[in-house]
Protein backbone atom coordinates (compact mmCIF):
# COMPACT_ATOMS: atom_id res chain seq x y z
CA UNK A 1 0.00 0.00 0.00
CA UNK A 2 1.81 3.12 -1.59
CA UNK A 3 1.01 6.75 0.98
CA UNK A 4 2.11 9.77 -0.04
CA UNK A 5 2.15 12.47 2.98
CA UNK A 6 2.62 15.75 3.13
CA UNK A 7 2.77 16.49 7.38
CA UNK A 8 3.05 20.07 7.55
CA UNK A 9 0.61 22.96 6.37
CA UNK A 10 -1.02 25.56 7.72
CA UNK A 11 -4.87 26.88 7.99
CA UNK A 12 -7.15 29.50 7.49
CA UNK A 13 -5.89 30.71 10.67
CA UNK A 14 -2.22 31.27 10.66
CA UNK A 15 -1.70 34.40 8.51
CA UNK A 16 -1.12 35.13 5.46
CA UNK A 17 -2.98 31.86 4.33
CA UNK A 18 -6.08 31.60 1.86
CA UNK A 19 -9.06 32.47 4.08
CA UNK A 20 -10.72 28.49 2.33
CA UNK A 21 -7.89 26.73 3.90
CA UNK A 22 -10.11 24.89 6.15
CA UNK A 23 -10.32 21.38 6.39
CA UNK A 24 -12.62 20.64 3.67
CA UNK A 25 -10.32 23.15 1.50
CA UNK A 26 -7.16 21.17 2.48
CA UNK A 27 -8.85 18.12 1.54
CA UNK A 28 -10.21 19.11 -1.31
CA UNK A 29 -6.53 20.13 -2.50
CA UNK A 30 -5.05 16.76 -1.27
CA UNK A 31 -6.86 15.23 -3.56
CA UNK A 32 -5.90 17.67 -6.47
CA UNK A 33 -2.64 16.59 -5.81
CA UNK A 34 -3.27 12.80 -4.94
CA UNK A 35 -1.68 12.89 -1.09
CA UNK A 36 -3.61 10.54 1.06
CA UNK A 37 -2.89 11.56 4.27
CA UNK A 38 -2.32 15.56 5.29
CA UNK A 39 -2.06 17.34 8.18
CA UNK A 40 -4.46 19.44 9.85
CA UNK A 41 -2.36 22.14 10.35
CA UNK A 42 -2.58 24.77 13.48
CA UNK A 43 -4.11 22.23 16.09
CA UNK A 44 -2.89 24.85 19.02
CA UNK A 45 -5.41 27.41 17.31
CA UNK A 46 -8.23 27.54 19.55
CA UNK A 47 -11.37 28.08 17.64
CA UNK A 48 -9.21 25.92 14.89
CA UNK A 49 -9.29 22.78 17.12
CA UNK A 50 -12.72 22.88 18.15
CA UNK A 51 -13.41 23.21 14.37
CA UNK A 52 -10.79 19.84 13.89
CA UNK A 53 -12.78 18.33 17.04
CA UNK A 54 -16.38 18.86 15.35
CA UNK A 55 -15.27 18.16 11.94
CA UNK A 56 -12.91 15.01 12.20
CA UNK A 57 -15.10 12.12 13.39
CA UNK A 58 -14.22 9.04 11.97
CA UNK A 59 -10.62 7.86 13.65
CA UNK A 60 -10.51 4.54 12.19
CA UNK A 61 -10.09 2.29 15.92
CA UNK A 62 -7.77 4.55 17.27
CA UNK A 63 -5.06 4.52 14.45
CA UNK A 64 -4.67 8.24 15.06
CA UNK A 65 -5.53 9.42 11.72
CA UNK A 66 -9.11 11.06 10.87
CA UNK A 67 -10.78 10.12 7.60
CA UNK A 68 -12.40 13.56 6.05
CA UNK A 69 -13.68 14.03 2.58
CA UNK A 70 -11.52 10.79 1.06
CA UNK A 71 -8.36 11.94 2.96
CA UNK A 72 -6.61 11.14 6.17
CA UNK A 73 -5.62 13.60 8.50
CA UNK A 74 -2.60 13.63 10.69
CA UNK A 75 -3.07 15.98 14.09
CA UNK A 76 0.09 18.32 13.08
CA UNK A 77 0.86 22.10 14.14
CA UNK A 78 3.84 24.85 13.90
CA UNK A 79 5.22 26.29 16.33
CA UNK A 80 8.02 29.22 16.56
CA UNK A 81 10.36 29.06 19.55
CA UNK A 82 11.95 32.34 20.43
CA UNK A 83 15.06 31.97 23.56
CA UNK A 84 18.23 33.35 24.21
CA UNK A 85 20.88 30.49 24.32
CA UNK A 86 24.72 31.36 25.09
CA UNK A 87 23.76 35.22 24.85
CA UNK A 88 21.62 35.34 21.57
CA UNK A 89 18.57 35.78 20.67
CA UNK A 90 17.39 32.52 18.53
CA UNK A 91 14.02 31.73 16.94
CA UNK A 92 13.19 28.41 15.55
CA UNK A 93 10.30 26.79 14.00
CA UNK A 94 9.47 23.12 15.13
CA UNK A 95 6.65 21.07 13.57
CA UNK A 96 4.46 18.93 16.41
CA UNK A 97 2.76 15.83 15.46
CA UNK A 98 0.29 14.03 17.49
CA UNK A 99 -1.29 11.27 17.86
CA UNK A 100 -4.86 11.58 19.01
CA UNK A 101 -7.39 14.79 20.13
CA UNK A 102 -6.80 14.50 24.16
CA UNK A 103 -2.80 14.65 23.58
CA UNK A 104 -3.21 17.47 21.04
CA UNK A 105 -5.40 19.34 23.70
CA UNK A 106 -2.74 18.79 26.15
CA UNK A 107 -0.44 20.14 23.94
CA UNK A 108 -2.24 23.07 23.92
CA UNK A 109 -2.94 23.42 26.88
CA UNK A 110 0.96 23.37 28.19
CA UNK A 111 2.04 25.89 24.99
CA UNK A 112 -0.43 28.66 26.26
CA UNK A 113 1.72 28.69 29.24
CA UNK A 114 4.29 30.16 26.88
CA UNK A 115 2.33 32.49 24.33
CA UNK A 116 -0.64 33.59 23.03
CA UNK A 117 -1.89 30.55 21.15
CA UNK A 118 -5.08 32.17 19.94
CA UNK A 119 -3.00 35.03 17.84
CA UNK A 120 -2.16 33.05 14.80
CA UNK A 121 -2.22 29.51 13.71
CA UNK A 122 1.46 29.09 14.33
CA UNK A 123 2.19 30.46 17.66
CA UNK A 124 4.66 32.21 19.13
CA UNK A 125 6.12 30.92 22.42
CA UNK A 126 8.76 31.93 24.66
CA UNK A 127 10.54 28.72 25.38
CA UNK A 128 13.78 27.29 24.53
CA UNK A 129 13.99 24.16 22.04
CA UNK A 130 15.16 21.98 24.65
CA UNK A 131 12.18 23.37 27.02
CA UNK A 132 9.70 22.40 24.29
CA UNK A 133 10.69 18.71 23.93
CA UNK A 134 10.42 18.32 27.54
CA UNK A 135 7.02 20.00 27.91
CA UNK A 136 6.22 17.59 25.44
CA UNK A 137 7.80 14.27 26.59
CA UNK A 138 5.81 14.74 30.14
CA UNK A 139 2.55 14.65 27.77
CA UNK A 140 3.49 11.72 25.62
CA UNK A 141 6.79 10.20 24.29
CA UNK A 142 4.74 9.18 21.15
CA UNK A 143 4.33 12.84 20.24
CA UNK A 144 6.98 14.06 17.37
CA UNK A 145 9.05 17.23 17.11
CA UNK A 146 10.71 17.78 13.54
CA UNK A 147 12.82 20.81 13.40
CA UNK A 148 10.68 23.31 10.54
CA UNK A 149 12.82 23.93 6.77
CA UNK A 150 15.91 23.74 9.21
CA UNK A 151 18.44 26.00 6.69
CA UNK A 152 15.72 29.36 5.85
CA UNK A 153 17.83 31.67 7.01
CA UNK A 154 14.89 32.94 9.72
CA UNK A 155 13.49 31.30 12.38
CA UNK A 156 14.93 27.50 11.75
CA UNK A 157 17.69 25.41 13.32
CA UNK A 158 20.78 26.20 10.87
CA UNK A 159 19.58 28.94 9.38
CA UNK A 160 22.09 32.15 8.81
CA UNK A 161 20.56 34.62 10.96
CA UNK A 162 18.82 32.40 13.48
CA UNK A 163 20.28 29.33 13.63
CA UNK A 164 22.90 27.10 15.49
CA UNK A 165 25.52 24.20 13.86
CA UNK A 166 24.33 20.89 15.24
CA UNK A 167 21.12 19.99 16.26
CA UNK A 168 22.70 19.39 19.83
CA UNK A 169 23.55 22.34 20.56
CA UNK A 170 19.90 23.69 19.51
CA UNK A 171 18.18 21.07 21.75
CA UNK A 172 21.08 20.46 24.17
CA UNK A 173 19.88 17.60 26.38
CA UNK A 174 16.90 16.78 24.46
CA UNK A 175 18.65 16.18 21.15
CA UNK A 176 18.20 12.50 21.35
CA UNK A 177 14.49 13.33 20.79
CA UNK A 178 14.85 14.28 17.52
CA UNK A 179 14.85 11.93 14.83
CA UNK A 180 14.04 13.36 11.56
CA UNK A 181 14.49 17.25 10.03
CA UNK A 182 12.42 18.29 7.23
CA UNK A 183 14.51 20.08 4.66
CA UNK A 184 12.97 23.35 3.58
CA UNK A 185 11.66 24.06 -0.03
CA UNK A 186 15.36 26.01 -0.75
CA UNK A 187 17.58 22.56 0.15
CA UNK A 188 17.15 19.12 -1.01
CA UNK A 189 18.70 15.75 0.24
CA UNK A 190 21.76 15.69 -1.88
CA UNK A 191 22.41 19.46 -0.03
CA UNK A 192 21.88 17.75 3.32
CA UNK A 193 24.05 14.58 2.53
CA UNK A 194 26.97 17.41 2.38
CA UNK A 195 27.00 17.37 6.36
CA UNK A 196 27.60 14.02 7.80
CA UNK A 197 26.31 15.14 11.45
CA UNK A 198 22.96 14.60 9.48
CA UNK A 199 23.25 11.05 8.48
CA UNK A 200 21.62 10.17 11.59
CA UNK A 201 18.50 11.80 11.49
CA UNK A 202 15.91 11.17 8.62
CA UNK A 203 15.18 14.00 6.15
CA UNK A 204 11.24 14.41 5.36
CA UNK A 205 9.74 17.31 3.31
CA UNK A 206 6.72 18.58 3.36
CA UNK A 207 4.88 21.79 1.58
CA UNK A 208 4.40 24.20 4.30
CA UNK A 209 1.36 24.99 2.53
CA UNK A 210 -0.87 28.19 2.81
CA UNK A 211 -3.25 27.62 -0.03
CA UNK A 212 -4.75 24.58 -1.43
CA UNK A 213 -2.58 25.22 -4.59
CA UNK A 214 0.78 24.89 -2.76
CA UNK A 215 -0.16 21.77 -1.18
CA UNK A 216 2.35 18.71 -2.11
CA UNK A 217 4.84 20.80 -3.53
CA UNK A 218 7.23 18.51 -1.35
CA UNK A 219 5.92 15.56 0.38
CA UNK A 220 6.97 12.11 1.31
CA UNK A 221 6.03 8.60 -0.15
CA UNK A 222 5.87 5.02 2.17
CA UNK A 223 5.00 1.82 1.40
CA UNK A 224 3.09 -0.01 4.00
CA UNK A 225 2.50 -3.77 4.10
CA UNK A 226 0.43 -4.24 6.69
CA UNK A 227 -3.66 -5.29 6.26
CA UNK A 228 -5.45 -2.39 8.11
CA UNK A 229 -2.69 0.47 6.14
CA UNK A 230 -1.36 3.26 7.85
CA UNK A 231 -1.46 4.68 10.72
CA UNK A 232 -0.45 7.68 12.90
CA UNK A 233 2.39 4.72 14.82
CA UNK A 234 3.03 3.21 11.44
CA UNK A 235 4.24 6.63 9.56
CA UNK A 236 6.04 7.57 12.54
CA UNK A 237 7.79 4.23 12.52
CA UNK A 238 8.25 4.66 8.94
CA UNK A 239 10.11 8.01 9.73
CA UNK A 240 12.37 6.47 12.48
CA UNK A 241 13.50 3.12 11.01
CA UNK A 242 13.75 4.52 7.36
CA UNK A 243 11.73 1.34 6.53
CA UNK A 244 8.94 1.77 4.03
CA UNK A 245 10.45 5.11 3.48
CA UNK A 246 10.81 4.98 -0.73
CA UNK A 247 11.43 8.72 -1.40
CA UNK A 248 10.83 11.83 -1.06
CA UNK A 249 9.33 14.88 -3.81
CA UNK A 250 11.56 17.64 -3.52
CA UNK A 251 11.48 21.45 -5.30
CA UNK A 252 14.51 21.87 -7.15
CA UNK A 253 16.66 24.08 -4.20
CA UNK A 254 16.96 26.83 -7.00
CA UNK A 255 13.38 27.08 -6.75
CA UNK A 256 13.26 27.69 -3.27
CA UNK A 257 13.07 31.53 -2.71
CA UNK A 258 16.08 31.63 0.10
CA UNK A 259 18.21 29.71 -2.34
CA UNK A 260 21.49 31.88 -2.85
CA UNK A 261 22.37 35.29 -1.15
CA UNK A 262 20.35 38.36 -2.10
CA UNK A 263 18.98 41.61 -1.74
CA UNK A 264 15.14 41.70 -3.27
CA UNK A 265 15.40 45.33 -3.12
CA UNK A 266 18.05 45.82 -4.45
CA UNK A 267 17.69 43.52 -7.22
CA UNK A 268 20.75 41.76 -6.34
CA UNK A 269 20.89 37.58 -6.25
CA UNK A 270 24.19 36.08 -5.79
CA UNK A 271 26.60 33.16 -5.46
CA UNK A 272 28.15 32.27 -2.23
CA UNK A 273 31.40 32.48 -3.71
CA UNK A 274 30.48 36.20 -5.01
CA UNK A 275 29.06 37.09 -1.67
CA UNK A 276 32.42 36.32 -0.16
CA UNK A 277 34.18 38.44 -2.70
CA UNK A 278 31.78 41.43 -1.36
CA UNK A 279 32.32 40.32 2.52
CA UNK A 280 28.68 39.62 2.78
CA UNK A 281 27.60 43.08 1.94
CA UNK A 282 25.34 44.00 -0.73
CA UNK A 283 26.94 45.68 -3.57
CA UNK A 284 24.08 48.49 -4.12
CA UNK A 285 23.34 49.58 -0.53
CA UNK A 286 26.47 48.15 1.70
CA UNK A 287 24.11 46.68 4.02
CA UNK A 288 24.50 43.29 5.02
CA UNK A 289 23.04 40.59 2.45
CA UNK A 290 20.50 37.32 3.44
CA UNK A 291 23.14 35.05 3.65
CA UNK A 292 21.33 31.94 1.70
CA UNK A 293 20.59 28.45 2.20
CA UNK A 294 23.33 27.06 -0.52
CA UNK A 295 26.00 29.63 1.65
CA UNK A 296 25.28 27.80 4.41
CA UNK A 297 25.15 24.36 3.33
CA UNK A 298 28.90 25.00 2.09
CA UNK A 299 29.45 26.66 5.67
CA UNK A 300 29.07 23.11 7.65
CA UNK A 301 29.84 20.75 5.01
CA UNK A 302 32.25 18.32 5.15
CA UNK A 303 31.28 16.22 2.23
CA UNK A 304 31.44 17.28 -1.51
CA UNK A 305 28.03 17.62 -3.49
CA UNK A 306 27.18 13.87 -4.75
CA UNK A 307 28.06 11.87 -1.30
CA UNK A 308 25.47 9.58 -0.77
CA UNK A 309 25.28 7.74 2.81
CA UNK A 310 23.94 4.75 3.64
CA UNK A 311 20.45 4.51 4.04
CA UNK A 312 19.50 7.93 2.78
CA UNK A 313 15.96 7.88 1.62
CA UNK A 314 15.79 8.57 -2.45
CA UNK A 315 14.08 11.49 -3.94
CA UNK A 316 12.82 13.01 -6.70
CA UNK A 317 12.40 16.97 -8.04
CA UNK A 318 9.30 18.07 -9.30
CA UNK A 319 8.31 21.70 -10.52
CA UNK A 320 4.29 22.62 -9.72
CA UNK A 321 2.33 21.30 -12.55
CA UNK A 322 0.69 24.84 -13.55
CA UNK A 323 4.36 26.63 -13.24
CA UNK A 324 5.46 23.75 -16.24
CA UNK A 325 2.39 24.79 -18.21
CA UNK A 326 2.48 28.35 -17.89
CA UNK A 327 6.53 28.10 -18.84
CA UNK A 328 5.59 25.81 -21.81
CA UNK A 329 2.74 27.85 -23.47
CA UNK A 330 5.13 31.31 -22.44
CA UNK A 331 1.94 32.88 -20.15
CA UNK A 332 1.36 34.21 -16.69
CA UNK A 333 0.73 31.08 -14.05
CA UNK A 334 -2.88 32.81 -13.46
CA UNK A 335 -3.75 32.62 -17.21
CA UNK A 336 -7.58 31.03 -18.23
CA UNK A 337 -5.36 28.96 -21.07
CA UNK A 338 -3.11 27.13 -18.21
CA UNK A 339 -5.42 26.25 -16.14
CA UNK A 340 -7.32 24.64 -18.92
CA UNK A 341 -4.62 22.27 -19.85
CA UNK A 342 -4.02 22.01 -16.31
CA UNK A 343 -7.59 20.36 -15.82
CA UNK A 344 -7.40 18.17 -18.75
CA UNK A 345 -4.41 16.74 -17.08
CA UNK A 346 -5.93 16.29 -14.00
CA UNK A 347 -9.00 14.30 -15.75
CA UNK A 348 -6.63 11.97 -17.75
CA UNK A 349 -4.71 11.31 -14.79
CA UNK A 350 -6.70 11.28 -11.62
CA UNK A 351 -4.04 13.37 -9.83
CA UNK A 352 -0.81 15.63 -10.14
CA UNK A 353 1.40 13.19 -8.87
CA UNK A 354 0.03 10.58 -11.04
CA UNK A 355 1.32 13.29 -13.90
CA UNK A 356 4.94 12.59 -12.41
CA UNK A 357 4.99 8.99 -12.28
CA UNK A 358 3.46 9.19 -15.57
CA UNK A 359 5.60 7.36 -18.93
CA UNK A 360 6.30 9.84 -21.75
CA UNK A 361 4.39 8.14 -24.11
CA UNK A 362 1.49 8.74 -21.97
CA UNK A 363 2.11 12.08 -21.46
CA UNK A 364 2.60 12.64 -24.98
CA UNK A 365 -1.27 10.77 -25.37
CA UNK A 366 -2.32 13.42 -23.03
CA UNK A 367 -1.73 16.61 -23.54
CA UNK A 368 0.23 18.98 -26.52
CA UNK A 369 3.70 17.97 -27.73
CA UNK A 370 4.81 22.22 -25.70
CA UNK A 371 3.73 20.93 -22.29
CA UNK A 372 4.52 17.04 -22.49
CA UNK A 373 8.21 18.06 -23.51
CA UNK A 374 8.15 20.58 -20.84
CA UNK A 375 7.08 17.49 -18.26
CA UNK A 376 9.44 15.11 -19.50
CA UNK A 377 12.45 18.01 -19.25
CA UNK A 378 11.63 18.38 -15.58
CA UNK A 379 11.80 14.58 -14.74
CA UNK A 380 14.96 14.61 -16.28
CA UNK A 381 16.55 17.15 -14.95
CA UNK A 382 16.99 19.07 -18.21
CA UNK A 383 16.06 22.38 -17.03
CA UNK A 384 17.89 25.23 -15.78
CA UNK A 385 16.66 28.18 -13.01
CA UNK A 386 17.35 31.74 -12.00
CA UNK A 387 17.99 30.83 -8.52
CA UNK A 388 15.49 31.98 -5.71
CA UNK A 389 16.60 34.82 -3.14
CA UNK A 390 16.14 36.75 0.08
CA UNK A 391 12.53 35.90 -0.24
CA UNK A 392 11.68 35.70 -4.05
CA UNK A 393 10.76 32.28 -5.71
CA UNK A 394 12.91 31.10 -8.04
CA UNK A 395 12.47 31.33 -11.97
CA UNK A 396 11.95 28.13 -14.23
CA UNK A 397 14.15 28.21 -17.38
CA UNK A 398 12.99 26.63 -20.59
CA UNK A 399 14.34 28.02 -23.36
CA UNK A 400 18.62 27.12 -23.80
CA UNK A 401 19.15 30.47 -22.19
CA UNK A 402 17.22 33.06 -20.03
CA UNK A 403 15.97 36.51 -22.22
CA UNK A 404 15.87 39.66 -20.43
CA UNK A 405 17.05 38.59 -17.42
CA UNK A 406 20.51 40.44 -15.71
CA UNK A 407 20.90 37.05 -13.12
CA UNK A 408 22.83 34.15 -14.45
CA UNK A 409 20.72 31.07 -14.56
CA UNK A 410 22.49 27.58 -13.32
CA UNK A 411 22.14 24.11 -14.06
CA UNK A 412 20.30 21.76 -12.00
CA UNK A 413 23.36 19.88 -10.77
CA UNK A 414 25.09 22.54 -8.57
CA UNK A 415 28.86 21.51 -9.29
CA UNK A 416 29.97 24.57 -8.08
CA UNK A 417 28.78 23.79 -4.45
CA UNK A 418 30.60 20.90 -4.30
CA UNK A 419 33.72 22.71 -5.44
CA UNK A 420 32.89 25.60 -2.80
């Protein structure tokens, strides 16, 4: 029994999220996307959980998972930590999975001691990382804490202006609690394999979602033998033991809009190695530049790009179907004309996912030689990007070379990293 999951997205509640991101809109866009079990999203949100309480009856004989509209849901929340450890200021985002109703109201009611948990779907609590994981652990040691896109440079574990350089030294103590660390839409595996402190925890990825149409953009895919299918102990398990694991969907990490150092205002997107040349400082306005996920990646590595450890989980890149239809047909993403083809897609296939796994020839049976090609590009890797930055998305690059644009696009494979 193939799952794919996507465990982290947010609600109607946390801001700056579509205001039909409720549970009926998140399962209405898991199914767009073909992910069979999703998470709620915002469970510490008060009038959010008594919506998730009134809403999510069926719980399947206690497996911990809530069948809604076709789709499973997975109890799952973010939280941002804020603390001062060793004299600075840090801020860290942590995602909280749980495994049934009374130990998510538990949860709650321990993080109000720490914040306003009513304010916005992901909280903000004053409490250290280590603090958090022991709040937690007196609830329920099946509850799971997975450090939040862990190299952004805000408000994650290794990011550049927030972050630490080992996950013990962000959870001191309670670093033996942590198991897995979802990689961020700006990093992928191959990144993460870099850093051999990581080969012990488990990467996952997940969309961070705030809109039905950013659901799955990342997720993670198991394979589960057992009779009665998955469950909130078998996914965990899953997670731990790498077993059933088969991959993960990743963004390209150029597409990723904290990819390389920048200045949006400025109009300036750089290389690592560049940003060195300028001693971090941006070129325009001498202030100091958002020091990007790929800089920081080379900061802590110790491997070269293309190490690949035992055990590591496979993956796959994948571009958002309607970004490799608007590129193909050379109109805006919003335009009537993609999301058209985008539909017919959809129909032929059942689900966007099923569009990736799809053979060429059946692509080619399905839609217009432009976008097929376009598809089959992606899956191969045959693309090339103007690299995300300090907060702006990447660009997709079909044509052999970028037009009108001043940034240098790069290749997929990021040989320069390795050499960095």
């Amino acid at each position: 029994m193939r799952v794919i999951a996507d465990l982290h997205v947010h609600s109607k509640y946390a801001r700056a999220t579509s205001p039909t991101f409720d549970l009926d809109g998140i399962a209405e866009g898991a199914k767009l996307k073909g992910i069979d079990v999703v998470a709620t999203g915002d469970f510490t949100h008060p009038t959010y959980f008594e919506e998730i309480k009134a809403t999510l009856k069926d719980w399947g004989d206690g497996c911990g998972l809530a069948t809604h509209a076709g789709v499973r849901f997975i109890l799952s929340t973010e939280v941002s930590v804020i603390y001062e450890l060793n004299g600075k200021t840090k801020k860290m985002h942590h995602v909280i999975l749980a495994p049934n109703l009374e130990i998510a109201e538990q949860i709650n009611e321990r993080t109000r001691k720490f914040g306003d948990i009513g304010v916005d779907g992901r909280p903000m609590l004053h409490i250290s990382s280590a603090g958090l994981v022991e709040e937690l652990m007196q609830i329920s040691r099946e509850i799971a804490i997975i450090p939040a896109h862990i190299w952004t440079p805000h408000f994650s574990v290794f990011g550049s202006n927030s972050g630490v350089d080992s996950i013990t030294e962000a959870f001191e103590d309670k670093a033996d609690r942590i198991f897995a660390l979802e990689t961020g839409l700006s990093s992928d595996p191959e990144m993460n394999w870099m850093i051999s402190a990581l080969d012990k925890y488990t990467l996952v990825s997940n969309s961070d979602a705030h809109s039905k149409q950013k659901l799955g953009r990342e997720a993670n895919v198991f394979e589960f033998g057992e009779p009665n299918g998955v469950s909130y102990d078998s996914l965990i398990n899953a997670i731990r033991t790498r077993r059933g694991f088969v991959k993960t969907y990743e963004f390209y990490p150029e597409e990723g809009k904290y990819h390389y150092d920048g200045h949006r205002d400025c109009k300036v997107n750089i290389t690592p190695w560049q940003a060195k040349e300028y001693n971090n400082l941006c070129p325009v306005c001498r202030k100091k530049l958002t020091i990007g996920v790929m800089h920081r990646v080379a900061d802590l590595a110790d491997r070269k790009l293309g190490f690949k450890p035992e055990r590591a989980v496979p993956f796959q890149h994948i571009v958002p179907l309607s970004t490799v239809i608007a590129k193909a047909l050379k109109k805006s993403e919003a335009a009537k004309a993609v999301w058209e083809e985008y539909d017919k897609l959809i129909r032929y296939f059942g689900n966007e996912f099923s569009v990736y796994e799809a053979k060429n020839e059946q692509l080619r049976l399905a839609t217009s030689i432009e976008i097929s090609n376009a598809i089959i590009r992606v899956n191969k890797g045959e693309i090339r990007w103007i690299p995300g930055h300090d907060g702006v998305f990447g660009e997709l690059v079909l044509d052999a070379k970028p037009k009108g644009k001043k940034t240098e696009s790069v290749d997929k494979k990021q040989t320069n990293l390795g050499e960095f």
